[in-house]
PDB file of N, CA and C in Angstrom:
ATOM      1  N   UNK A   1      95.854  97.029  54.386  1.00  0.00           N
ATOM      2  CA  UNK A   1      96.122  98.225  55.167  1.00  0.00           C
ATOM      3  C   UNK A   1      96.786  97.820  56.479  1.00  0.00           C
ATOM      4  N   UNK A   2      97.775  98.626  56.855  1.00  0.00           N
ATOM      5  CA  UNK A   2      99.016  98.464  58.110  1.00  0.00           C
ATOM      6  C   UNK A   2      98.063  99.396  59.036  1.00  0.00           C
ATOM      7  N   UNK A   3      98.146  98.683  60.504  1.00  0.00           N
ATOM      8  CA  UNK A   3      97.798  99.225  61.678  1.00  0.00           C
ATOM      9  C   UNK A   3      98.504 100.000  61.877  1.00  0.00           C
ATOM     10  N   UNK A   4      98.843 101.541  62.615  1.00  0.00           N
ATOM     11  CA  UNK A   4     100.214 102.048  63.330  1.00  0.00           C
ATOM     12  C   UNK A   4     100.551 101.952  63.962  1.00  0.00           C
ATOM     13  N   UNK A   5     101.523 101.488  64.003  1.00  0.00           N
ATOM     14  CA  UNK A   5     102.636 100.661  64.848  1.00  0.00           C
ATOM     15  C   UNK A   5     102.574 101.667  66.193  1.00  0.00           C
ATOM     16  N   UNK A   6     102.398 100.499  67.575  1.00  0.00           N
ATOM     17  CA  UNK A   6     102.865 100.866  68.499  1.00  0.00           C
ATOM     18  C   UNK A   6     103.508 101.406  68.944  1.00  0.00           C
ATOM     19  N   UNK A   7     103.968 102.374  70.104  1.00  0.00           N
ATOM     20  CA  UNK A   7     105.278 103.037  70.445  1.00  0.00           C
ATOM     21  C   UNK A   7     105.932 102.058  70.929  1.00  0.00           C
ATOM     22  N   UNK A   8     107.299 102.287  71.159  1.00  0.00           N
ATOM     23  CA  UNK A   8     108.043 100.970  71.548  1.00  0.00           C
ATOM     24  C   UNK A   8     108.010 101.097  73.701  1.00  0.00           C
ATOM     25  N   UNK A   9     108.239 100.323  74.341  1.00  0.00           N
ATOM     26  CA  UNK A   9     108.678 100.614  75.674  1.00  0.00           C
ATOM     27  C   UNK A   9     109.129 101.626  75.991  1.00  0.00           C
ATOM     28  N   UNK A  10     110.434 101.745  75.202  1.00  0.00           N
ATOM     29  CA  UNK A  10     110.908 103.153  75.838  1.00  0.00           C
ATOM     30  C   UNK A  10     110.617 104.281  75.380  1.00  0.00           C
ATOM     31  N   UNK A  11     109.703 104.427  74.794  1.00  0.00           N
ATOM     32  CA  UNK A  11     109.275 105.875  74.446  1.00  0.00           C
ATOM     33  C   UNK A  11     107.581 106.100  75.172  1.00  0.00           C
ATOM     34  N   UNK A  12     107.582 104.939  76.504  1.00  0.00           N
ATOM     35  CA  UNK A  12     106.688 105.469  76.981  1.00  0.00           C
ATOM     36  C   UNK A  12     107.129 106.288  78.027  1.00  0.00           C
ATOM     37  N   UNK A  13     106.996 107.450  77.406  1.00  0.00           N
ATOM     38  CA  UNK A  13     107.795 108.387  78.953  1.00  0.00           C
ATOM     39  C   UNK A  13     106.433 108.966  79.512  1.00  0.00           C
ATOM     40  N   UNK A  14     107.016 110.322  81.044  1.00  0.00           N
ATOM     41  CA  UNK A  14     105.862 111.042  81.452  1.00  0.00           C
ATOM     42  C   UNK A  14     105.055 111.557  80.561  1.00  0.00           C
ATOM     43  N   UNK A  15     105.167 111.897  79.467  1.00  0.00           N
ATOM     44  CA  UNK A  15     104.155 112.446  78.699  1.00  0.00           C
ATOM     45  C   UNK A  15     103.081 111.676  78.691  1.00  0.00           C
ATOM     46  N   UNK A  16     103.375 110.101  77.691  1.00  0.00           N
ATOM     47  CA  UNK A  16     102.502 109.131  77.636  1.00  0.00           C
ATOM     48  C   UNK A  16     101.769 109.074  78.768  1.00  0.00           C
ATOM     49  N   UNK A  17     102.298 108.559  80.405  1.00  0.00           N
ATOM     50  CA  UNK A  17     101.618 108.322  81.039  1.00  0.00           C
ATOM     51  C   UNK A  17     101.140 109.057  81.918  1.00  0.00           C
ATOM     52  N   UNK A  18     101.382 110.163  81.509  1.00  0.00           N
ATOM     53  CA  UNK A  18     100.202 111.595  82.148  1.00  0.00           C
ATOM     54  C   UNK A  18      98.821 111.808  81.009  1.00  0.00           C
ATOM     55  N   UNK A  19      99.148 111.705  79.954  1.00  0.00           N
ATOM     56  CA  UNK A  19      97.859 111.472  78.886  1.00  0.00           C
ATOM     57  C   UNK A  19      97.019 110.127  79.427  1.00  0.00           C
ATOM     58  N   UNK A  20      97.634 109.136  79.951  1.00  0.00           N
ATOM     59  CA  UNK A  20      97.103 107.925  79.912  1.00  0.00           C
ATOM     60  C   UNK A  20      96.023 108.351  81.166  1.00  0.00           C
ATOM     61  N   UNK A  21      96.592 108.507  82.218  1.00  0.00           N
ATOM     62  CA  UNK A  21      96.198 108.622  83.525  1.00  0.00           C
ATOM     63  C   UNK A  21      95.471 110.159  83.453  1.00  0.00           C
ATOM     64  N   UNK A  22      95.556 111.032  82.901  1.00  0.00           N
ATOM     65  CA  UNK A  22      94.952 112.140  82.545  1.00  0.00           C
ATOM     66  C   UNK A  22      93.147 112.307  82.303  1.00  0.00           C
ATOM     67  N   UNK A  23      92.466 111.167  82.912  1.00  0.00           N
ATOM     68  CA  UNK A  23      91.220 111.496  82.267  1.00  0.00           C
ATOM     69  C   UNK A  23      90.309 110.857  83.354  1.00  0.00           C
ATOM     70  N   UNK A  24      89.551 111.260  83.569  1.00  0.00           N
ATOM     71  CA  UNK A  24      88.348 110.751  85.296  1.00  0.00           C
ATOM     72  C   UNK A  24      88.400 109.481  85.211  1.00  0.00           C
ATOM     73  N   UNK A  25      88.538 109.033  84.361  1.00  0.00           N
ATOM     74  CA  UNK A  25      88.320 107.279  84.875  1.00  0.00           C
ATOM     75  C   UNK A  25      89.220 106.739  85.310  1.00  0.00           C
ATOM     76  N   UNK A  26      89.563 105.233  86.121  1.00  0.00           N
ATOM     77  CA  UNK A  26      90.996 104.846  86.441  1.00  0.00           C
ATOM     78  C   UNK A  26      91.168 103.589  85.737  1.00  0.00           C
ATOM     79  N   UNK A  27      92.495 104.063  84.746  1.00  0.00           N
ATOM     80  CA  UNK A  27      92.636 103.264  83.451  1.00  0.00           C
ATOM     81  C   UNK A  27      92.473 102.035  84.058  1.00  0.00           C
ATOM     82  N   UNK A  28      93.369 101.227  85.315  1.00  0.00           N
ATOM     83  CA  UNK A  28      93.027  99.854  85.556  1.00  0.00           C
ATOM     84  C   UNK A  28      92.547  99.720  86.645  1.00  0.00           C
ATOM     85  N   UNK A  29      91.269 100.250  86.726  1.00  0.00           N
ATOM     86  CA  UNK A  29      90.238 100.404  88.093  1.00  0.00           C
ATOM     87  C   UNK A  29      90.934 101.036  89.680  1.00  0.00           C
ATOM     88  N   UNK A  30      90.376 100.305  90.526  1.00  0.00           N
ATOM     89  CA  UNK A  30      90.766 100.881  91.336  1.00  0.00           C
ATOM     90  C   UNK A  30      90.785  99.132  92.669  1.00  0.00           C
ATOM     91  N   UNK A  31      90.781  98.387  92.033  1.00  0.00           N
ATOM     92  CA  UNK A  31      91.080  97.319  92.785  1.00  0.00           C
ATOM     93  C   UNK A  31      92.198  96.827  93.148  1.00  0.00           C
ATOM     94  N   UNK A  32      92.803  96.530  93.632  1.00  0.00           N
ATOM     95  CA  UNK A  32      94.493  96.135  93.992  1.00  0.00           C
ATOM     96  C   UNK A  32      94.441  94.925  92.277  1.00  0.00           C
ATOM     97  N   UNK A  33      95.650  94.216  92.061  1.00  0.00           N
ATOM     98  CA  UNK A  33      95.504  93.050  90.678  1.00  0.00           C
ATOM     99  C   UNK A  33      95.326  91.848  91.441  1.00  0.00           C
ATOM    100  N   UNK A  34      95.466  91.041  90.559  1.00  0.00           N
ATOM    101  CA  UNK A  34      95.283  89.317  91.073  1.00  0.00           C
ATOM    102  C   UNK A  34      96.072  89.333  92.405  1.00  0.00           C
ATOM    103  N   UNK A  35      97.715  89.386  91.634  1.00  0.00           N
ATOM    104  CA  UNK A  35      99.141  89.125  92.469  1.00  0.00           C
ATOM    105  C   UNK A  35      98.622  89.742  93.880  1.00  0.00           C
ATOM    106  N   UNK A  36      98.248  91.037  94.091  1.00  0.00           N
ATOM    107  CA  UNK A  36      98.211  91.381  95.347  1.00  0.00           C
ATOM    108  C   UNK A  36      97.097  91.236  96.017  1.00  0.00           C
ATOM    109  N   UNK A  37      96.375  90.773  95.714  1.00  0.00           N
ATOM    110  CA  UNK A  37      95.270  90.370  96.577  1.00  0.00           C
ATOM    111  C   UNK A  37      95.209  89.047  96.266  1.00  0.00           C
ATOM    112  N   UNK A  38      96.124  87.978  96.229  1.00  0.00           N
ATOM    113  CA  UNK A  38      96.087  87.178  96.963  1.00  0.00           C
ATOM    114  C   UNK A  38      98.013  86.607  98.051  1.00  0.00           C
ATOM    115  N   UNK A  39      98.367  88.045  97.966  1.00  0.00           N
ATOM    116  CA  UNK A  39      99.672  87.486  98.862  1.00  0.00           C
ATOM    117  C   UNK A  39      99.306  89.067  99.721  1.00  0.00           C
ATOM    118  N   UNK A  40      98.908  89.884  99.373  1.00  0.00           N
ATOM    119  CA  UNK A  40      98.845  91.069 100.463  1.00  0.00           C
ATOM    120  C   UNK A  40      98.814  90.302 102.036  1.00  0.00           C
ATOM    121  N   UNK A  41      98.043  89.454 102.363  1.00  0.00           N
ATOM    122  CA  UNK A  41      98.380  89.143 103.723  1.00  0.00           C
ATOM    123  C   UNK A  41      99.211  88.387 104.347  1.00  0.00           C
ATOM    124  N   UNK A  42     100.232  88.039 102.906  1.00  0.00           N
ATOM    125  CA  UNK A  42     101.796  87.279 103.990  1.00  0.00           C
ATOM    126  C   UNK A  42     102.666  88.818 103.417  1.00  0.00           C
ATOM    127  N   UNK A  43     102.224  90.189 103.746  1.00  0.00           N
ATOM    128  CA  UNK A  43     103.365  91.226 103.072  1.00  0.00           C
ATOM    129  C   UNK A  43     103.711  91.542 105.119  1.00  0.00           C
ATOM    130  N   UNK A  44     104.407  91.050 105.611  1.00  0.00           N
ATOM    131  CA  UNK A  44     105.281  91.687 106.917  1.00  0.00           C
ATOM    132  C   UNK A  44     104.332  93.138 107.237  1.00  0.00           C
ATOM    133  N   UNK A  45     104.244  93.247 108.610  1.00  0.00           N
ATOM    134  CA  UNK A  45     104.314  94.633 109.130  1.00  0.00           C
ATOM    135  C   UNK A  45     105.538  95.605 108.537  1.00  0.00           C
ATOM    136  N   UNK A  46     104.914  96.613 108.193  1.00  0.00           N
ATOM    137  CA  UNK A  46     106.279  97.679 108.201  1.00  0.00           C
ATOM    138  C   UNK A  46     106.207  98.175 106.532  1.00  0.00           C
ATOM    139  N   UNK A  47     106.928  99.576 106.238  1.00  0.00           N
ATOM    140  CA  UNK A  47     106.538 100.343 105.142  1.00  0.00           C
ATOM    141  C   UNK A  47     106.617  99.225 103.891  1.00  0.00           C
ATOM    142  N   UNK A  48     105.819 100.045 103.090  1.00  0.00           N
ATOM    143  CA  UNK A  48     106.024  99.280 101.340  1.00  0.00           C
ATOM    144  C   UNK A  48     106.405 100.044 100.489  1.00  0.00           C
ATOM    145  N   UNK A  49     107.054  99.612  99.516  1.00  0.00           N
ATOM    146  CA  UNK A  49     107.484 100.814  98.606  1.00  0.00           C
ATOM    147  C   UNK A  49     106.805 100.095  97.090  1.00  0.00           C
ATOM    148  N   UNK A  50     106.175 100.712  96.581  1.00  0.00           N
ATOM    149  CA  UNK A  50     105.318 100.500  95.231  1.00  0.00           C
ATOM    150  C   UNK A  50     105.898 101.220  94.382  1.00  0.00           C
ATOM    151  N   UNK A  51     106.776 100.362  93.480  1.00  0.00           N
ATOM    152  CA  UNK A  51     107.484 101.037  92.459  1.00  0.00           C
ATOM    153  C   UNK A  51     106.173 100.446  91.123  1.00  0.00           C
ATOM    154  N   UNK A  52     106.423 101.724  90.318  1.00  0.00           N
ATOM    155  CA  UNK A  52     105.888 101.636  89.055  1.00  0.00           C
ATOM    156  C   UNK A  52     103.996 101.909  89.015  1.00  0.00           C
ATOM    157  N   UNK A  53     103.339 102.522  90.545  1.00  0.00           N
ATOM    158  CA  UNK A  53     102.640 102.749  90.958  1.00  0.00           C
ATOM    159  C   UNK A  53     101.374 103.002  90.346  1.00  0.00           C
ATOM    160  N   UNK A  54     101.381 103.817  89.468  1.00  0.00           N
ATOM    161  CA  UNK A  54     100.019 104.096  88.397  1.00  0.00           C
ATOM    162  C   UNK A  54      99.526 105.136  89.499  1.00  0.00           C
ATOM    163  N   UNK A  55      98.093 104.524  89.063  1.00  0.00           N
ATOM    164  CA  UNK A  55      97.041 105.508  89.598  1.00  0.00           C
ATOM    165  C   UNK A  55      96.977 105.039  91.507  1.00  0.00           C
ATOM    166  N   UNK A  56      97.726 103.696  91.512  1.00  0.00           N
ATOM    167  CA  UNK A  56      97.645 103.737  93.091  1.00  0.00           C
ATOM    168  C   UNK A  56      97.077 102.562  93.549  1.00  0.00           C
ATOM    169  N   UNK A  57      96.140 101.964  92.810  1.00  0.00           N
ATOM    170  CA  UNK A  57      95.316 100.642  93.129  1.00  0.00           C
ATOM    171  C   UNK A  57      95.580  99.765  94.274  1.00  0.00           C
ATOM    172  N   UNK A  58      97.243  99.617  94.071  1.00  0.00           N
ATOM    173  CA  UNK A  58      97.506  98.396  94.999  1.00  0.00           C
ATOM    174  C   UNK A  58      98.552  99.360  96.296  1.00  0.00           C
ATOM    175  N   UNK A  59      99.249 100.468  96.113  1.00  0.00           N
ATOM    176  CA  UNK A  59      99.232 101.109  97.255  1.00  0.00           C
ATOM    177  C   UNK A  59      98.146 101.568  97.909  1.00  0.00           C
ATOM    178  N   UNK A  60      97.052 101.930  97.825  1.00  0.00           N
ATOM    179  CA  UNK A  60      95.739 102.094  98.498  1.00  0.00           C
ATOM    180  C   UNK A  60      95.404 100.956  99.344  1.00  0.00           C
ATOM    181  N   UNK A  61      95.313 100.079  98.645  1.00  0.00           N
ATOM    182  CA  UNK A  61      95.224  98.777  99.736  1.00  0.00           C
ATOM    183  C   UNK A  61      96.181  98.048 100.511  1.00  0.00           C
ATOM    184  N   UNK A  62      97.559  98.500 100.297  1.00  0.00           N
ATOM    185  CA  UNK A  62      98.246  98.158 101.401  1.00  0.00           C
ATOM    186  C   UNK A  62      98.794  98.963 102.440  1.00  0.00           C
ATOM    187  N   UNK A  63      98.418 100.084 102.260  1.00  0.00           N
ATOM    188  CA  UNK A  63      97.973 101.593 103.121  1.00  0.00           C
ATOM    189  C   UNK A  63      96.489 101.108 104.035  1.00  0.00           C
ATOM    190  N   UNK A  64      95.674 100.955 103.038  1.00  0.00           N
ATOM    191  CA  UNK A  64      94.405  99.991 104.422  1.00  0.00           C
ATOM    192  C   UNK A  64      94.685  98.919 105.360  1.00  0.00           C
ATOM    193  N   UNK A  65      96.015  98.298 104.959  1.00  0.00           N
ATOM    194  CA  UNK A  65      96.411  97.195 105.567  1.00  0.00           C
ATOM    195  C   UNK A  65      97.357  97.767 106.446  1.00  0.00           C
ATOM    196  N   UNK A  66      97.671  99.064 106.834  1.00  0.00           N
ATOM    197  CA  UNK A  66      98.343  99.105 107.655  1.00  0.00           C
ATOM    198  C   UNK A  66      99.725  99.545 107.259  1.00  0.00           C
ATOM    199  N   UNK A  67     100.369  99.520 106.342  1.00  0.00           N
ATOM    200  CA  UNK A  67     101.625 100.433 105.722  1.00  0.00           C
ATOM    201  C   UNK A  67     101.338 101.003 105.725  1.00  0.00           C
ATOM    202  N   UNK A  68     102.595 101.665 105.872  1.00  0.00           N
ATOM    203  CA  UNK A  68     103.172 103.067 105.523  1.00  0.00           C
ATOM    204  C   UNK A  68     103.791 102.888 103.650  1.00  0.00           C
ATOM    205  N   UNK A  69     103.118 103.139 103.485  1.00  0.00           N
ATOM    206  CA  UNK A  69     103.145 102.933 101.811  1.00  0.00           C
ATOM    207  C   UNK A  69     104.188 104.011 100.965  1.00  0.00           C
ATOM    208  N   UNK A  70     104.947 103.728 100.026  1.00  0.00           N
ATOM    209  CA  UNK A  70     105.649 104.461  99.550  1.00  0.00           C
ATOM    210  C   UNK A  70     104.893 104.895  97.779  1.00  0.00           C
ATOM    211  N   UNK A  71     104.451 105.351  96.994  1.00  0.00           N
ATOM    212  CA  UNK A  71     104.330 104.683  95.866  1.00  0.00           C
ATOM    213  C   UNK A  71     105.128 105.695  95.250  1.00  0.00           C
ATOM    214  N   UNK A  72     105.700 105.346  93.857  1.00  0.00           N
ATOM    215  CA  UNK A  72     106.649 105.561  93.093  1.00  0.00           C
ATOM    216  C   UNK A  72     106.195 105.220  91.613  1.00  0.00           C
ATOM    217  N   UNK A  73     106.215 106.677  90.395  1.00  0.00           N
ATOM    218  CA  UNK A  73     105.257 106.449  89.471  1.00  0.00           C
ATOM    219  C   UNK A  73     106.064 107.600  88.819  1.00  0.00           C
ATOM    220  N   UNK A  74     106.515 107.755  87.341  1.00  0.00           N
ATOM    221  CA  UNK A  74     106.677 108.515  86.391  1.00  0.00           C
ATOM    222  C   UNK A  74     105.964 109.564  86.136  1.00  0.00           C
ATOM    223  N   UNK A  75     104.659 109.291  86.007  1.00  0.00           N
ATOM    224  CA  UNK A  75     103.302 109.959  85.686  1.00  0.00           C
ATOM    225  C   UNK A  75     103.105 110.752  87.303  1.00  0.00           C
ATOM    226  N   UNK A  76     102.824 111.873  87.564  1.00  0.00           N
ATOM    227  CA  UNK A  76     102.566 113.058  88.272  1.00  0.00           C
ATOM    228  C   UNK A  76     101.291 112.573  88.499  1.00  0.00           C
ATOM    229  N   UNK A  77     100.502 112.403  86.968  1.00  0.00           N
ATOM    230  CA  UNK A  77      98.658 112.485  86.939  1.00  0.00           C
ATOM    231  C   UNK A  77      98.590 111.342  87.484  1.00  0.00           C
ATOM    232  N   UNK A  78      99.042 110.040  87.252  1.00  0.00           N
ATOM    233  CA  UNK A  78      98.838 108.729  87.687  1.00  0.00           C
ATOM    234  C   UNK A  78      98.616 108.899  89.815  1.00  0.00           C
ATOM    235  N   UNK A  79      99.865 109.264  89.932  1.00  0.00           N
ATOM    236  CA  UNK A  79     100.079 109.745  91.181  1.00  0.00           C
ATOM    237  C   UNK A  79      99.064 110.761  92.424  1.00  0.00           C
ATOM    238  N   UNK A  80      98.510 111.792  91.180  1.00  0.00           N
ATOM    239  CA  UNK A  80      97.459 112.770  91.726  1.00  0.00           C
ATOM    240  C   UNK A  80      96.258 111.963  92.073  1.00  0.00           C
ATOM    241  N   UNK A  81      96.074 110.881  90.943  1.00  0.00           N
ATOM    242  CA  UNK A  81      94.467 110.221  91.054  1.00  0.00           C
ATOM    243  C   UNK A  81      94.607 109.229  92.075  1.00  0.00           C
ATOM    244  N   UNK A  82      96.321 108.705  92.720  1.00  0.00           N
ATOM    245  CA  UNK A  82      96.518 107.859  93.556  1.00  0.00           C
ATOM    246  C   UNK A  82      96.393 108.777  95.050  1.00  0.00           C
ATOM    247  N   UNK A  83      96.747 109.745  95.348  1.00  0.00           N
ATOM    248  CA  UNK A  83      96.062 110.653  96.448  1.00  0.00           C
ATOM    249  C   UNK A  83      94.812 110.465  96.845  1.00  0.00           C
ATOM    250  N   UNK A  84      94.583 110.897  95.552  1.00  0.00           N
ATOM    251  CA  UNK A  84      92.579 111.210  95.619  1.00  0.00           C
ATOM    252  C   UNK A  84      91.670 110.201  96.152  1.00  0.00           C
ATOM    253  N   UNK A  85      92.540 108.665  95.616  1.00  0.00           N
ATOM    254  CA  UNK A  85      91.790 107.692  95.541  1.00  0.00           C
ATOM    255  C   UNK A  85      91.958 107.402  97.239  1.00  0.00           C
ATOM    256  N   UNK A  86      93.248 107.503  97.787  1.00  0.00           N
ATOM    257  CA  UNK A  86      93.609 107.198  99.404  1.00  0.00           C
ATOM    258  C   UNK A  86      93.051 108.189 100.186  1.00  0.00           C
ATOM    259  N   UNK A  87      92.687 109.217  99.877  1.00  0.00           N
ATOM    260  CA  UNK A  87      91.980 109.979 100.480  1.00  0.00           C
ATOM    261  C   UNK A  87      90.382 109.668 100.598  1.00  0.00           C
ATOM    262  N   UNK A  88      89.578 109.430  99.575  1.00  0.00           N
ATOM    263  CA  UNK A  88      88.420 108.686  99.234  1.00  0.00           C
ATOM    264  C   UNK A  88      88.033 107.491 100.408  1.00  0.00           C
ATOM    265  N   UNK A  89      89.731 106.713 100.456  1.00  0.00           N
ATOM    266  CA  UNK A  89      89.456 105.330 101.301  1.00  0.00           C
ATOM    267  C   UNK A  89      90.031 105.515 102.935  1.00  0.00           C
ATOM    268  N   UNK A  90      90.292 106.872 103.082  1.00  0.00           N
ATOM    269  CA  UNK A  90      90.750 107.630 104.408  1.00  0.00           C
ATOM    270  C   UNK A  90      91.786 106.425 104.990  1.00  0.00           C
ATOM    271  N   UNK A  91      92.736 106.488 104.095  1.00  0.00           N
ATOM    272  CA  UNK A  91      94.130 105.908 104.359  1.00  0.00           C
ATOM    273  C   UNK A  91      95.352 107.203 103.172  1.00  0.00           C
ATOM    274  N   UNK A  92      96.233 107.169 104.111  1.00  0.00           N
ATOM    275  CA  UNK A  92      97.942 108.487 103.746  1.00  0.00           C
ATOM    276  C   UNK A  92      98.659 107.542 102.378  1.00  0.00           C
ATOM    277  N   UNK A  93      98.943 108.467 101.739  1.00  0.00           N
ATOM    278  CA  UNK A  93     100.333 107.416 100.601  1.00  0.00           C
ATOM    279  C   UNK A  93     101.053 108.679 100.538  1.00  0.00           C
ATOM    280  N   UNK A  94     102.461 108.066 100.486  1.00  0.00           N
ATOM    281  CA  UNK A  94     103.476 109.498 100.322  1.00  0.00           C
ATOM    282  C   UNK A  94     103.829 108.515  98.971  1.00  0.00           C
ATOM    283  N   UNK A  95     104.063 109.770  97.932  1.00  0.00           N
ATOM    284  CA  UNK A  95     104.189 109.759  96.560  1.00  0.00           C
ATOM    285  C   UNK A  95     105.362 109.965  96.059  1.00  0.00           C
ATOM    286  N   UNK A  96     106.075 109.792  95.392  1.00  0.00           N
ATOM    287  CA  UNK A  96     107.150 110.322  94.730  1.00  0.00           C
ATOM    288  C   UNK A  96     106.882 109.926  92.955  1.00  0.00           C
ATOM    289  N   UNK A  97     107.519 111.472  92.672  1.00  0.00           N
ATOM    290  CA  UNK A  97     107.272 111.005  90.865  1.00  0.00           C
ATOM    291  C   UNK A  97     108.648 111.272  90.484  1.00  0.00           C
ATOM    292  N   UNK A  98     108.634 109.997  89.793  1.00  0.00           N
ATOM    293  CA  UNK A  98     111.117 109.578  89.693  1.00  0.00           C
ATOM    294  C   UNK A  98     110.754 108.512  88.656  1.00  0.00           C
ATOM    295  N   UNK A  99     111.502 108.295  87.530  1.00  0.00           N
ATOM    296  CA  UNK A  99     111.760 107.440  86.668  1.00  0.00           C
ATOM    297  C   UNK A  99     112.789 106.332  87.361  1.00  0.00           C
ATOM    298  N   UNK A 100     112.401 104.908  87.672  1.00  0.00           N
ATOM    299  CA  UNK A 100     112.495 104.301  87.929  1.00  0.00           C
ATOM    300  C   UNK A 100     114.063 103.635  87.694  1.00  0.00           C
ATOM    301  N   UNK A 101     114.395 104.147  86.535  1.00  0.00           N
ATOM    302  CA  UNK A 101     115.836 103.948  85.836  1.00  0.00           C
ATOM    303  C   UNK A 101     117.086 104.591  86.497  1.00  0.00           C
ATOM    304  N   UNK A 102     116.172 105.487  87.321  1.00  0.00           N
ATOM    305  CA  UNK A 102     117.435 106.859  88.188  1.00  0.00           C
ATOM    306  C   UNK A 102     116.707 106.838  89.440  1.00  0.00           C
ATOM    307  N   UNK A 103     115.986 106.520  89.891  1.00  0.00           N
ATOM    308  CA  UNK A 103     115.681 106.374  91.103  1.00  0.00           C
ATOM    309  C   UNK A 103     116.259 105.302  92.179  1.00  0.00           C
ATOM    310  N   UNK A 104     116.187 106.166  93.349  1.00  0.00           N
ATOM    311  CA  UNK A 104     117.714 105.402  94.224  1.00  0.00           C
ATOM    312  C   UNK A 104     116.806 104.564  95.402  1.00  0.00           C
ATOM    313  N   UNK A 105     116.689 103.399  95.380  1.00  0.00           N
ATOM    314  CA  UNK A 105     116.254 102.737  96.614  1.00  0.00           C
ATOM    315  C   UNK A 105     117.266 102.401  97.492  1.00  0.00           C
ATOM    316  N   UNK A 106     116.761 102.866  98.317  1.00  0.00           N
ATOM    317  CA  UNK A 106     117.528 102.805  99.765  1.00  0.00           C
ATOM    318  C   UNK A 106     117.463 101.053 100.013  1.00  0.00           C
ATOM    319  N   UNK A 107     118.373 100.787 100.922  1.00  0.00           N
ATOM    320  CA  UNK A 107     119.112  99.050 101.372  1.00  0.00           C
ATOM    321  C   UNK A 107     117.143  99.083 102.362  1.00  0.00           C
ATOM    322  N   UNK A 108     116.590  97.976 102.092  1.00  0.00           N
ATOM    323  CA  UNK A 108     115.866  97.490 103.167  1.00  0.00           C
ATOM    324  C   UNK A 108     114.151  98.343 102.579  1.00  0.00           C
ATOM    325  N   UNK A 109     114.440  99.023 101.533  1.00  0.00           N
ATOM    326  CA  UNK A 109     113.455  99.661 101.619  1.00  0.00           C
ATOM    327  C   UNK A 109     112.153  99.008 100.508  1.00  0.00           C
TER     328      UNK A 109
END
């Protein structure tokens, strides 16, 4: 018997990751990952922009650190639970929900 096959990359669109992020728990906690908690304190003074954002994990904590945090996430829901969660830790994230493929980063940002 055949497993069913995975969706491929690109057919994980907003749908997928509003179902994913869609449910009280936070699919990959709520801790920043390895990578950023252990270079978060050589990241410069001055805004961050968190592309590919999720639920927020690691913009939350570099919003405690003092950015001005940008995060940037496909998923709306991913994004909503990333509010909630900066609000929870009484630190601001300004959000944007933009597919990453068409989304325009500004020089420096």
């Amino acid at each position: 018997m055949t497993s069913p096959a995975s969706p491929a990359p690109s057919s994980y669109g907003a749908d997928f990751w509003d179902a994913r992020y869609g449910t009280a728990d936070f699919v990959f906690g709520t801790e920043p990952n390895d990578f950023l908690r252990h270079i978060a304190g050589q990241i410069p003074p001055g805004p961050v922009l968190c592309l590919a954002e999720g639920e927020g994990r690691n913009a939350v904590v570099l919003a405690g650190r003092g950015h001005a945090v940008t995060a940037v996430d496909l998923s709306a829901a991913g994004l909503a639970k990333a509010q909630a969660l900066a609000a929870a830790r009484g630190v601001t994230l300004t959000t944007a929900v933009a597919d990453l493929s068409t989304y325009a980063i500004a020089p420096g940002a």
